[in-house]
PDB file of N, CA and C in Angstrom:
ATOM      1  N   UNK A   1     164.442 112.218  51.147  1.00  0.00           N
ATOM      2  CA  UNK A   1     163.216 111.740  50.535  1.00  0.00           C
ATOM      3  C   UNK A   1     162.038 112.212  51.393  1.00  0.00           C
ATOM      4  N   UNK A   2     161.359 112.502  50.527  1.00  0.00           N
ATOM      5  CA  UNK A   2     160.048 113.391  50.844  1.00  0.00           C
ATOM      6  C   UNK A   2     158.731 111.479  51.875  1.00  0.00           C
ATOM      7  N   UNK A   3     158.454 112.341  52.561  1.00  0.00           N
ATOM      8  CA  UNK A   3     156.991 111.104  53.163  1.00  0.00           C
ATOM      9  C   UNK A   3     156.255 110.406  51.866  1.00  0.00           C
ATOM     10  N   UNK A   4     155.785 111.523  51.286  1.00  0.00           N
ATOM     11  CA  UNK A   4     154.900 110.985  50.355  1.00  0.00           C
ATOM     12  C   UNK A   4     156.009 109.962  49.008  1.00  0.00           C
ATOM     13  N   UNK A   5     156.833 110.472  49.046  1.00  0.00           N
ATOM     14  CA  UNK A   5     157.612 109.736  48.150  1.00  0.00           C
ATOM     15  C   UNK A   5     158.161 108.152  48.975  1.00  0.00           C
ATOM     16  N   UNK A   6     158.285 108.030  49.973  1.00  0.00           N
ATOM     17  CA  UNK A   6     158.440 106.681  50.372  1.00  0.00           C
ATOM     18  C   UNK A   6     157.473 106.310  50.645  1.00  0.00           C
ATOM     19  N   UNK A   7     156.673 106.913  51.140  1.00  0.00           N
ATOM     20  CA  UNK A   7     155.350 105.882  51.493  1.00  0.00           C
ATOM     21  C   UNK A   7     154.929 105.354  49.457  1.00  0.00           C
ATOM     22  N   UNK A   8     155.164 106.389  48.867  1.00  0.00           N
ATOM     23  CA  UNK A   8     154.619 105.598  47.578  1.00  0.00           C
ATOM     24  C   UNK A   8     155.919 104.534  47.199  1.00  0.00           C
ATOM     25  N   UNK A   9     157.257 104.784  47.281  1.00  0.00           N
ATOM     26  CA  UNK A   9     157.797 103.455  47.135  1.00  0.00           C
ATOM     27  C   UNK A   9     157.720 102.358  48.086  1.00  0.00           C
ATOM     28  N   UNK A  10     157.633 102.138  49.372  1.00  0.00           N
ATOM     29  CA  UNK A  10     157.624 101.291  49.759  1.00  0.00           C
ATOM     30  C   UNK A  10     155.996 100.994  50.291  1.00  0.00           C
ATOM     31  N   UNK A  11     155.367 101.400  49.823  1.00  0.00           N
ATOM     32  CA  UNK A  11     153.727 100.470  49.376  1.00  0.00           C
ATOM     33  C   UNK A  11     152.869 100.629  50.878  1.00  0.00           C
ATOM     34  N   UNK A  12     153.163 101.924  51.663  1.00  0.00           N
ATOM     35  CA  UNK A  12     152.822 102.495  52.841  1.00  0.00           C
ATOM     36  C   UNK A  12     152.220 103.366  53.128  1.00  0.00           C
ATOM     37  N   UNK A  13     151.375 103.831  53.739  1.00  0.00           N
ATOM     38  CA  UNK A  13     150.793 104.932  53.991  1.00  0.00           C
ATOM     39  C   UNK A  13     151.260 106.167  54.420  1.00  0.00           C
ATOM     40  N   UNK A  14     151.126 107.445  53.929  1.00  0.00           N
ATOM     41  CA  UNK A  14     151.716 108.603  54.909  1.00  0.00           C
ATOM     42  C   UNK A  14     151.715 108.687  56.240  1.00  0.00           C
ATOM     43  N   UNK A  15     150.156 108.578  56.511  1.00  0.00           N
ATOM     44  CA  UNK A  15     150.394 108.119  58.089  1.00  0.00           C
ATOM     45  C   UNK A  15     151.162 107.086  58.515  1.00  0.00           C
ATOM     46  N   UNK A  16     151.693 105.907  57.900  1.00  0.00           N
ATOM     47  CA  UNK A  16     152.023 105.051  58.633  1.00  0.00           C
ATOM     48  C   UNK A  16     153.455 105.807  58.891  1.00  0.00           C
ATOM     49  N   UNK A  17     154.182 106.520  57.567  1.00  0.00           N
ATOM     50  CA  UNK A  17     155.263 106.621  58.172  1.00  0.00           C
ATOM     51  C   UNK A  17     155.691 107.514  59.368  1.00  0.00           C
ATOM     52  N   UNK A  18     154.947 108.672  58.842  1.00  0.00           N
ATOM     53  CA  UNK A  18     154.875 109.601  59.807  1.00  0.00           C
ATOM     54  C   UNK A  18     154.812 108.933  61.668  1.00  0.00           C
ATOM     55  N   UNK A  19     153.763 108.131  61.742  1.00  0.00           N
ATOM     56  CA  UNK A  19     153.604 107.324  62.895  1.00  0.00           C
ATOM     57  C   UNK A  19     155.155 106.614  63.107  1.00  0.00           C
ATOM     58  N   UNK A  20     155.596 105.570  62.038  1.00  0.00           N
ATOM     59  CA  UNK A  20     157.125 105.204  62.629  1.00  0.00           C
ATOM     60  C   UNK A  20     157.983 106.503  63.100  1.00  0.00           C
ATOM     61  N   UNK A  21     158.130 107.128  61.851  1.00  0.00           N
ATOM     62  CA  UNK A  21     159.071 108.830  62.657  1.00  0.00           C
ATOM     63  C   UNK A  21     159.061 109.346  63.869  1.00  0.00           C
ATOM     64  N   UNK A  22     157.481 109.160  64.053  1.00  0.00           N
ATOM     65  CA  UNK A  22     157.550 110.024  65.316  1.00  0.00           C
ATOM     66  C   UNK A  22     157.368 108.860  66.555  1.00  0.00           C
ATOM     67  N   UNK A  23     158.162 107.699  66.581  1.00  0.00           N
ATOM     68  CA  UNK A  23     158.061 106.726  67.262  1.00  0.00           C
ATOM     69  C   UNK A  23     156.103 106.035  68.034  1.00  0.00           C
ATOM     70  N   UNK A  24     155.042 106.687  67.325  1.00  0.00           N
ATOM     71  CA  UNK A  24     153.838 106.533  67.210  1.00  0.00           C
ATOM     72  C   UNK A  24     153.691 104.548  67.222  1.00  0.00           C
ATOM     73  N   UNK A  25     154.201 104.231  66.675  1.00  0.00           N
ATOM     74  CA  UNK A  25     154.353 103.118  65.701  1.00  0.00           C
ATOM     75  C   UNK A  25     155.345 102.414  65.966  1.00  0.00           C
ATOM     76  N   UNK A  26     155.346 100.905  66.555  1.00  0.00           N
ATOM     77  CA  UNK A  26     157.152 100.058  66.022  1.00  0.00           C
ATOM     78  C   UNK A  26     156.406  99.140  64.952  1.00  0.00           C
ATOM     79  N   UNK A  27     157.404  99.293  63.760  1.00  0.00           N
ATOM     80  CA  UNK A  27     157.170  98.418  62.981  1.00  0.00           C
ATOM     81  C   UNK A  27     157.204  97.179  62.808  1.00  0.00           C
ATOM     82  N   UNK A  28     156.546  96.439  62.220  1.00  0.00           N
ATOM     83  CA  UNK A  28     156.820  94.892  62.361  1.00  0.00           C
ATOM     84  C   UNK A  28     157.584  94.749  61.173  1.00  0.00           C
ATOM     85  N   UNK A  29     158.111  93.278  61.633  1.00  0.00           N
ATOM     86  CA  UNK A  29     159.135  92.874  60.049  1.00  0.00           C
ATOM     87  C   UNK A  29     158.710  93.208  58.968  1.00  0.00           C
ATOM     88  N   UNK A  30     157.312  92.897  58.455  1.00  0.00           N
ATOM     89  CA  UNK A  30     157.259  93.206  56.553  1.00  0.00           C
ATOM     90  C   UNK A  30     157.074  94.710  56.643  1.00  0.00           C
ATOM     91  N   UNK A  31     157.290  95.345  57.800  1.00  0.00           N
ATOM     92  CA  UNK A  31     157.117  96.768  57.506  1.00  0.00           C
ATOM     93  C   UNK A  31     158.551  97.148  57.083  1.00  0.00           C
ATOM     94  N   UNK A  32     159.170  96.568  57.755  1.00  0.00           N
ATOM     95  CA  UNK A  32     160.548  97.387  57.913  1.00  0.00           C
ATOM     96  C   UNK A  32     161.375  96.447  56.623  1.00  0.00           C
ATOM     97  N   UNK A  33     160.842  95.585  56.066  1.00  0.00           N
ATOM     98  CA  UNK A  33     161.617  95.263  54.661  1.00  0.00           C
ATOM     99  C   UNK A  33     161.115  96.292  53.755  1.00  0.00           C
ATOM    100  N   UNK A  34     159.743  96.448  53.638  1.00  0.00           N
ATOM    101  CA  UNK A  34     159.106  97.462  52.671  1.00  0.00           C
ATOM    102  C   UNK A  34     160.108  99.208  53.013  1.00  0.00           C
ATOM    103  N   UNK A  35     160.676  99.195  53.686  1.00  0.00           N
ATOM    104  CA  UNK A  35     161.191 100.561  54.212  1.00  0.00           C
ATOM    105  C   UNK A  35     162.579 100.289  53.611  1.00  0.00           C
ATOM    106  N   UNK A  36     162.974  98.701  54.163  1.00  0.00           N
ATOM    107  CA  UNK A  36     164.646  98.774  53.922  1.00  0.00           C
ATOM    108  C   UNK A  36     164.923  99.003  52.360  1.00  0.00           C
ATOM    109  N   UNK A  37     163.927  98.433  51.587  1.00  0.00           N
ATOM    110  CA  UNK A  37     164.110  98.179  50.058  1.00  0.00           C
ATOM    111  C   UNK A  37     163.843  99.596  49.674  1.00  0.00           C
ATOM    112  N   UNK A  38     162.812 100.211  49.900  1.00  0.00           N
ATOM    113  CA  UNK A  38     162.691 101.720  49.195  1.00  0.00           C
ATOM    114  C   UNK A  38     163.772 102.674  49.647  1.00  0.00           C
ATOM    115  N   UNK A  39     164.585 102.147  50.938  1.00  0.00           N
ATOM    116  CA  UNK A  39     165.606 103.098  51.094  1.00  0.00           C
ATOM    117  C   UNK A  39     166.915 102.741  51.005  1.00  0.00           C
ATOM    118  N   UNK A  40     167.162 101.212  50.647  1.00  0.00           N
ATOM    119  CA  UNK A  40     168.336 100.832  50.022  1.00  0.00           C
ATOM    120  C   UNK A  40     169.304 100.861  51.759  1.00  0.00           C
ATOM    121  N   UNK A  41     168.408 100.344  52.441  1.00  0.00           N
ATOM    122  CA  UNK A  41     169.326 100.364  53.689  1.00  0.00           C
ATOM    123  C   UNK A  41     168.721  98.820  54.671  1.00  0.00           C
ATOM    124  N   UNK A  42     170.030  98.477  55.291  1.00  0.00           N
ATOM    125  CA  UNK A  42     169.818  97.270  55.480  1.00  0.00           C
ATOM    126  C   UNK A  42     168.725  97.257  56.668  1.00  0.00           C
ATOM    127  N   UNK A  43     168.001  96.285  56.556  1.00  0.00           N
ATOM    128  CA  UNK A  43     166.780  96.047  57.417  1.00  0.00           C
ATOM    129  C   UNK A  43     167.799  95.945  59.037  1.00  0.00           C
ATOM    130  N   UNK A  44     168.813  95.512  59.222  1.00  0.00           N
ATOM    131  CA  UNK A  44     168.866  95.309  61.142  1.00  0.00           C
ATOM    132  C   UNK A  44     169.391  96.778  61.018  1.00  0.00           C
ATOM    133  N   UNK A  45     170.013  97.726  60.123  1.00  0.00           N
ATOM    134  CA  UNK A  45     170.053  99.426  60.552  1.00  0.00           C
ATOM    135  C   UNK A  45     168.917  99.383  60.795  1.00  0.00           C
ATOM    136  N   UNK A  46     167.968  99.849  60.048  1.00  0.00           N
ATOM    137  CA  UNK A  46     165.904  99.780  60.832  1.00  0.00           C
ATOM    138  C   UNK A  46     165.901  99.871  61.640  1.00  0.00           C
ATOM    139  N   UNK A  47     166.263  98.370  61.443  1.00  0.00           N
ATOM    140  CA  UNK A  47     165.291  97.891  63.263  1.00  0.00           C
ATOM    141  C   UNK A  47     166.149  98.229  64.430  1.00  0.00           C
ATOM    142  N   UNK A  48     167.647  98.737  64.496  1.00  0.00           N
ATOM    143  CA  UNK A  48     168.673  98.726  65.445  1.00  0.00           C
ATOM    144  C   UNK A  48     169.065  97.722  66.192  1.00  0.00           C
ATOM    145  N   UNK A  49     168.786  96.575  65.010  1.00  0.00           N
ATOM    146  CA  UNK A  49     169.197  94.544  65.764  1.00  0.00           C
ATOM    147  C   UNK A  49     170.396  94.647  66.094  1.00  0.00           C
ATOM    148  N   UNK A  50     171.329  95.515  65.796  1.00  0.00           N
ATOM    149  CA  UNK A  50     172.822  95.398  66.121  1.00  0.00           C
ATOM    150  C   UNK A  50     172.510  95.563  67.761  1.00  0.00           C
ATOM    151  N   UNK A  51     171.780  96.074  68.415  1.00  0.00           N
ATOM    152  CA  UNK A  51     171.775  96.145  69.964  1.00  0.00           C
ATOM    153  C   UNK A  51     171.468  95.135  70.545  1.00  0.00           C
ATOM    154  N   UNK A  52     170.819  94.066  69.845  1.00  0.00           N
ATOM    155  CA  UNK A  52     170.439  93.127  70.584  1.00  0.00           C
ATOM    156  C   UNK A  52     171.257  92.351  71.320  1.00  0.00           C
ATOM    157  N   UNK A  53     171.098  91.711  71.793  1.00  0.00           N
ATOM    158  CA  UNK A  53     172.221  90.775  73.148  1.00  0.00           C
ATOM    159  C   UNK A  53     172.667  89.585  72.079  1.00  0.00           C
ATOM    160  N   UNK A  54     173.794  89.187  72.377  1.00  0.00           N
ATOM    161  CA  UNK A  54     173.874  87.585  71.989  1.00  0.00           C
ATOM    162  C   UNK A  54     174.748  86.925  72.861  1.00  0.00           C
ATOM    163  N   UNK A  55     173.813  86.375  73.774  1.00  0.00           N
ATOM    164  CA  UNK A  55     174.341  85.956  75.474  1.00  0.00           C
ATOM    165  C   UNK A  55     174.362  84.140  75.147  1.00  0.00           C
ATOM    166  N   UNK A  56     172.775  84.287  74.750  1.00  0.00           N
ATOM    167  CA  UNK A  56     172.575  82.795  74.777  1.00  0.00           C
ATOM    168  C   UNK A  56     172.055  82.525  73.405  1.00  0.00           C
ATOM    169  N   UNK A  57     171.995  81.412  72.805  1.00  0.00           N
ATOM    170  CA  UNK A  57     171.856  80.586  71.755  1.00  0.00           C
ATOM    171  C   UNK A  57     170.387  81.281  70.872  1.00  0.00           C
ATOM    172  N   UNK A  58     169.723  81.116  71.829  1.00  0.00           N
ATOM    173  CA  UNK A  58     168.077  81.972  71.603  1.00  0.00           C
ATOM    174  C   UNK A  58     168.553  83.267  71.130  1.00  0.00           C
ATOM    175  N   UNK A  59     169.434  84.163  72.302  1.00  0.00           N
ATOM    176  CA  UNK A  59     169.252  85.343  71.584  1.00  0.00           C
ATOM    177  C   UNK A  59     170.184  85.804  70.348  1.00  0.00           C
ATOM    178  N   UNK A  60     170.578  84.509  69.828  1.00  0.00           N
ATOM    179  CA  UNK A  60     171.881  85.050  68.750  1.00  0.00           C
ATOM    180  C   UNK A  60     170.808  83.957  67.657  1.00  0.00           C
ATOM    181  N   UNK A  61     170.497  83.389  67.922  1.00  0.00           N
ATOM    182  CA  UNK A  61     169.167  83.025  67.276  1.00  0.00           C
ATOM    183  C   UNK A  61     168.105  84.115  66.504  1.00  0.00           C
ATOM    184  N   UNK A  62     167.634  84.915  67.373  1.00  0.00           N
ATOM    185  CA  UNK A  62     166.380  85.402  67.241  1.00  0.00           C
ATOM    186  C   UNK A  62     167.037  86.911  66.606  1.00  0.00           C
ATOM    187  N   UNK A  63     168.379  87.000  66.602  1.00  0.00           N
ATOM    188  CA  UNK A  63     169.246  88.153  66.239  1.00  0.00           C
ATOM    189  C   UNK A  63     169.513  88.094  64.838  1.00  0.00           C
ATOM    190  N   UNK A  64     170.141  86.569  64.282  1.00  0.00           N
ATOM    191  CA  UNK A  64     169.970  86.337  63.087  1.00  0.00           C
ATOM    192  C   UNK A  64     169.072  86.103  62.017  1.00  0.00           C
ATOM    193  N   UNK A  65     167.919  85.944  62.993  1.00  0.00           N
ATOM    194  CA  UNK A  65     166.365  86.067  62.432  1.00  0.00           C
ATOM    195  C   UNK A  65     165.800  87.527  61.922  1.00  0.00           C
ATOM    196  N   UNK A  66     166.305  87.824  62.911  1.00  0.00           N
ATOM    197  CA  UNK A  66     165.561  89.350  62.383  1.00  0.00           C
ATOM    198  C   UNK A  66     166.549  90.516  61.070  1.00  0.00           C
ATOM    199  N   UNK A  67     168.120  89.736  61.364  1.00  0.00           N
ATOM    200  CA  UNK A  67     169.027  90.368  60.527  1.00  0.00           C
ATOM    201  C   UNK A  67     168.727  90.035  58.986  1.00  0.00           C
ATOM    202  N   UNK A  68     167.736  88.578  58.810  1.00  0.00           N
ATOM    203  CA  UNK A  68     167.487  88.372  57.789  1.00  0.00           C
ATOM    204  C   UNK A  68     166.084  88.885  57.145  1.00  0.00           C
ATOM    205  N   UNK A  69     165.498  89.313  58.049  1.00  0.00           N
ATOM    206  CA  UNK A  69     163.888  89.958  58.365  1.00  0.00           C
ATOM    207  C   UNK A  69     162.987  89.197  57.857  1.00  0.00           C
ATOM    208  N   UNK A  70     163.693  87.841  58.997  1.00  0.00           N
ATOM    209  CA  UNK A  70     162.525  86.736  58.824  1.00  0.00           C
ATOM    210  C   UNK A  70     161.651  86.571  60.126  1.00  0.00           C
ATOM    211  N   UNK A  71     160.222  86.489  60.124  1.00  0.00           N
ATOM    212  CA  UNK A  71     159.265  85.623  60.789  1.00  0.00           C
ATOM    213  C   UNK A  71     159.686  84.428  61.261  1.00  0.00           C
ATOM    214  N   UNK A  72     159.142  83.805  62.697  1.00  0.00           N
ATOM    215  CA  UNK A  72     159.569  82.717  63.245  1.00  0.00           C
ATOM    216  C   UNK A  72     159.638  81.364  61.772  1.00  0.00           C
ATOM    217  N   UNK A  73     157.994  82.141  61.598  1.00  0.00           N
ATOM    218  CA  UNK A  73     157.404  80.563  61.077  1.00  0.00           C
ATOM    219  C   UNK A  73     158.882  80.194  59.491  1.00  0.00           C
ATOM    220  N   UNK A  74     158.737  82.096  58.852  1.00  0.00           N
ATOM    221  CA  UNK A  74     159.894  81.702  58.111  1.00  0.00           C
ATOM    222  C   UNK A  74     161.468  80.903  57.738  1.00  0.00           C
ATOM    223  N   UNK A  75     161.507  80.862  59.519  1.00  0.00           N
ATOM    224  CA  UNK A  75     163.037  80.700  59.837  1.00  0.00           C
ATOM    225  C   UNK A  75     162.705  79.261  59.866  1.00  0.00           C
ATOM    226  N   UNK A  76     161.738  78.676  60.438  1.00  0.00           N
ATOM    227  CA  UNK A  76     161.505  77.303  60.697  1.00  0.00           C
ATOM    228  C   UNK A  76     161.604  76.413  59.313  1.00  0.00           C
ATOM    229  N   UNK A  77     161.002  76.759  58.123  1.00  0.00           N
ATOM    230  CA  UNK A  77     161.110  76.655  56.857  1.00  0.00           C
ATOM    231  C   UNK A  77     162.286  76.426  56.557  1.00  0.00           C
ATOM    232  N   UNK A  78     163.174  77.406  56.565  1.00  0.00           N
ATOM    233  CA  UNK A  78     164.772  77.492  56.420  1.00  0.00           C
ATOM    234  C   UNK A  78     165.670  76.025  57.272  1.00  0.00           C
ATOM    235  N   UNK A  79     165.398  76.125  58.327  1.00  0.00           N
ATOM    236  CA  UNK A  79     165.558  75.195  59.015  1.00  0.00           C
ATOM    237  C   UNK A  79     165.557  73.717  58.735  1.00  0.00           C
ATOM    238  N   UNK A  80     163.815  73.485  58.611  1.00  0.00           N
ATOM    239  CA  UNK A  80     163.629  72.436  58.755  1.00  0.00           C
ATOM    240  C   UNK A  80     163.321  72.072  60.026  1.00  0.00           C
ATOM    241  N   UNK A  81     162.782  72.769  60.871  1.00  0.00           N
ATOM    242  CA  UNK A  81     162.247  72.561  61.610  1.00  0.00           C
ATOM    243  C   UNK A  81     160.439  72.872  62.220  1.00  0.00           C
ATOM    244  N   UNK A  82     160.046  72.837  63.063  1.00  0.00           N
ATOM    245  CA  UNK A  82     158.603  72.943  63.421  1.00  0.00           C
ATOM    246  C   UNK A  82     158.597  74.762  63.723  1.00  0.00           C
ATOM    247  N   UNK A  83     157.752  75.506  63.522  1.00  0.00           N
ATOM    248  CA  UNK A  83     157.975  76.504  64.083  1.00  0.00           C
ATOM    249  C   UNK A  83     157.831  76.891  65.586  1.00  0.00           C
ATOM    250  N   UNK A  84     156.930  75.417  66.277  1.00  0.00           N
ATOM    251  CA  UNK A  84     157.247  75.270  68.019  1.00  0.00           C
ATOM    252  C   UNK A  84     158.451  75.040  68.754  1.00  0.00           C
ATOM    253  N   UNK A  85     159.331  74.113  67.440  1.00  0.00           N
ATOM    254  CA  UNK A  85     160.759  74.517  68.128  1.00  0.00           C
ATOM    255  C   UNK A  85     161.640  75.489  67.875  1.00  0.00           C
ATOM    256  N   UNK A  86     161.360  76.513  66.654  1.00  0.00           N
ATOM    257  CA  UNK A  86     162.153  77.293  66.795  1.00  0.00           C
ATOM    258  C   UNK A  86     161.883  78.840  67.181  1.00  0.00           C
ATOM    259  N   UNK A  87     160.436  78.521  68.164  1.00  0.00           N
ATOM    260  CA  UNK A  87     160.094  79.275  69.203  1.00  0.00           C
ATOM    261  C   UNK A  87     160.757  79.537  70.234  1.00  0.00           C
ATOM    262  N   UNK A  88     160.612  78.006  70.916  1.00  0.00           N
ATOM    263  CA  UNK A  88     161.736  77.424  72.255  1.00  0.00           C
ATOM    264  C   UNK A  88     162.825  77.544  72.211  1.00  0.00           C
ATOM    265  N   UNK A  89     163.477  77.279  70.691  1.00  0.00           N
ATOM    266  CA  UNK A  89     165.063  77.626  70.675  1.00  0.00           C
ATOM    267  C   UNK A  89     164.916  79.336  71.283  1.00  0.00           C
ATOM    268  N   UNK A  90     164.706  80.250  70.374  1.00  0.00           N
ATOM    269  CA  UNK A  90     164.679  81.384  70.544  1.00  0.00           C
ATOM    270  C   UNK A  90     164.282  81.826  71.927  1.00  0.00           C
ATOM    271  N   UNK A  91     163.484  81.316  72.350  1.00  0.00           N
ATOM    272  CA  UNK A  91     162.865  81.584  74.217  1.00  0.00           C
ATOM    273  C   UNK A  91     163.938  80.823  75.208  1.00  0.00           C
ATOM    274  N   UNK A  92     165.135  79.797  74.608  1.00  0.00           N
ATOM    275  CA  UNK A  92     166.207  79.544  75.301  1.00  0.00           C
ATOM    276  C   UNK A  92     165.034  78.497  76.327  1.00  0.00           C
ATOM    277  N   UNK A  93     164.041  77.882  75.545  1.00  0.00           N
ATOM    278  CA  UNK A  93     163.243  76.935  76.481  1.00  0.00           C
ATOM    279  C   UNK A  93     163.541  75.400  76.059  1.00  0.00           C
ATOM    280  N   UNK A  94     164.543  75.061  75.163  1.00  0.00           N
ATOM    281  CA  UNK A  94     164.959  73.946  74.363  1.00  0.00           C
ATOM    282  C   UNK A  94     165.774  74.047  73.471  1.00  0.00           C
ATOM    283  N   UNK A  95     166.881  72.984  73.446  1.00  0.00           N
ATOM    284  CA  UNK A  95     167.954  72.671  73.033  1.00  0.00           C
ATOM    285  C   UNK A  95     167.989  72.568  71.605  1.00  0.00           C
ATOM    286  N   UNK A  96     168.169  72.917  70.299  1.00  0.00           N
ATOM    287  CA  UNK A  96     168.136  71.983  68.921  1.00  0.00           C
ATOM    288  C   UNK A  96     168.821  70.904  69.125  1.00  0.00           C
ATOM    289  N   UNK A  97     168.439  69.792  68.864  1.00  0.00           N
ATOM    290  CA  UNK A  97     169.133  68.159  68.369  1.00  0.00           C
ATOM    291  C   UNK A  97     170.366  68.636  67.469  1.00  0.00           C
ATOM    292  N   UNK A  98     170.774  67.949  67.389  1.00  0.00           N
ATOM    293  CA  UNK A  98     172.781  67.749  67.004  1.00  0.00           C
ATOM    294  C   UNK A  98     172.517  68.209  66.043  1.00  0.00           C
ATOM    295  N   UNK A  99     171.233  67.416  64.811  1.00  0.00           N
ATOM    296  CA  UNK A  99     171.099  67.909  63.451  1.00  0.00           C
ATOM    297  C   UNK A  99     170.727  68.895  63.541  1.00  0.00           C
ATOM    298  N   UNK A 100     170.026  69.355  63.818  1.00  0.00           N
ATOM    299  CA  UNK A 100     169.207  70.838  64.002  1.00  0.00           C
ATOM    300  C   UNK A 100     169.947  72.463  64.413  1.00  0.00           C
ATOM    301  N   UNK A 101     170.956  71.608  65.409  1.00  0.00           N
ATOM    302  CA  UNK A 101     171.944  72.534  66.138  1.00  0.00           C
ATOM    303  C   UNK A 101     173.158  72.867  65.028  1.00  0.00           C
ATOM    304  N   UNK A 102     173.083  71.830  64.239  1.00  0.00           N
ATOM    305  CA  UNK A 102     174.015  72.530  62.680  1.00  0.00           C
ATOM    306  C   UNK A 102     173.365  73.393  62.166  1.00  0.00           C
ATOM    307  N   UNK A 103     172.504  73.084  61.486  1.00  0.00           N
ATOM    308  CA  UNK A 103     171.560  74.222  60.724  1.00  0.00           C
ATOM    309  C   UNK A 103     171.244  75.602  61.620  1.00  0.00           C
ATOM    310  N   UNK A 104     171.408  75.281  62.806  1.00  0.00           N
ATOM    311  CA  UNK A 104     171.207  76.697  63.634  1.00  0.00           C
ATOM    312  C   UNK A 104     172.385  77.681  63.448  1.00  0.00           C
ATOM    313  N   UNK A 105     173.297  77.005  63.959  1.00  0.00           N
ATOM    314  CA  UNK A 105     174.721  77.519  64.118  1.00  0.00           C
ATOM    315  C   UNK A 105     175.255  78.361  62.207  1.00  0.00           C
ATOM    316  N   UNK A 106     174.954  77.243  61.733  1.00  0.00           N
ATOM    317  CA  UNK A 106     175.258  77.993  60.049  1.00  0.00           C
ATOM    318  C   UNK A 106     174.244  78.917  59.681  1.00  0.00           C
ATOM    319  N   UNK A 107     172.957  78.926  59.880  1.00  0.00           N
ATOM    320  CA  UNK A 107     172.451  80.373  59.933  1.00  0.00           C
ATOM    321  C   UNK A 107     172.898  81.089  60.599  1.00  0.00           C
ATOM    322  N   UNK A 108     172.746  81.155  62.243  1.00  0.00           N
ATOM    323  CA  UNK A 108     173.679  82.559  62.829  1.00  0.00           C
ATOM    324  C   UNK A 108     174.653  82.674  61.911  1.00  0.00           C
ATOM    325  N   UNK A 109     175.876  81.805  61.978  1.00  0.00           N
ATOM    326  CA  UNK A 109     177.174  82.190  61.189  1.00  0.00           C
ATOM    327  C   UNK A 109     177.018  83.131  60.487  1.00  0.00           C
ATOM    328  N   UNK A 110     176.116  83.086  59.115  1.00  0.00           N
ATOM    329  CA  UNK A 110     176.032  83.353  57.865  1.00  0.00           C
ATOM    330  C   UNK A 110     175.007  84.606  58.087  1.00  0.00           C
ATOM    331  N   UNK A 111     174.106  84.902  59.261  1.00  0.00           N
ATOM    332  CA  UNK A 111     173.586  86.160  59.385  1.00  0.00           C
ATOM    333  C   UNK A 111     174.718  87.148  60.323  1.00  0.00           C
ATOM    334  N   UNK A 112     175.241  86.466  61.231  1.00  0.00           N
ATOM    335  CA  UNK A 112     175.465  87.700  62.208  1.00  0.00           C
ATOM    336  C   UNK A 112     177.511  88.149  61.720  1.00  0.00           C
ATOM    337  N   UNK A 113     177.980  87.681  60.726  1.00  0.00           N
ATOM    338  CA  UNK A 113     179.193  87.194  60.013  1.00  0.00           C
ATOM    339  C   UNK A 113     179.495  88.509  59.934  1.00  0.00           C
ATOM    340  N   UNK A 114     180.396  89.504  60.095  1.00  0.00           N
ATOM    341  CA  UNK A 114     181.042  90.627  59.882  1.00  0.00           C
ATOM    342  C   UNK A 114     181.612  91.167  58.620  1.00  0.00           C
TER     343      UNK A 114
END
């Protein structure tokens, strides 16, 4: 696929892509959904989230966040939680509560799931 042909499907500028290509540019999340959808390829190929660490809770957290190519504030929504705590979760600066720590755990599950 030609530049001009993705930048017109996925609702982008030539320059912009050109700038991601030539590593000019890291994209942010609604960039890289607008990319995954016009190219029928999954958003964590994109972004190369498969590299990310999943050591601690935060970072298998913030792994399944992005596998879904959601925004903090989005994930918090999902949740049910504040988006200050599911900052801290992700920064490994605070624990989720028992209830909370379900809903965490079944998102990872259900994002990072093979």
């Amino acid at each position: 696929m030609f530049i001009v042909e993705l930048a017109k499907q996925a609702k982008l500028t030539k320059e912009m892509i050109s700038m991601i290509e030539r590593g000019v540019y890291t994209p942010k999340i609604k960039t890289l959904k607008k990319l995954s959808e016009a190219l029928d390829i999954p958003i964590w190929y994109l972004g190369c989230f498969e590299n990310l660490p999943e050591d601690t809770l935060g970072q298998r957290l913030r792994k399944a966040k992005l596998y879904a190519g959601l925004i903090s504030s989005e994930l918090a929504q999902i949740l049910s939680a504040s988006h200050r705590s599911v900052c801290s979760w992700e920064r490994d600066e605070a624990i989720p509560s028992p209830e909370n720590k379900l809903a965490v755990d079944e998102f990872i599950r259900t994002q990072l799931s093979d």
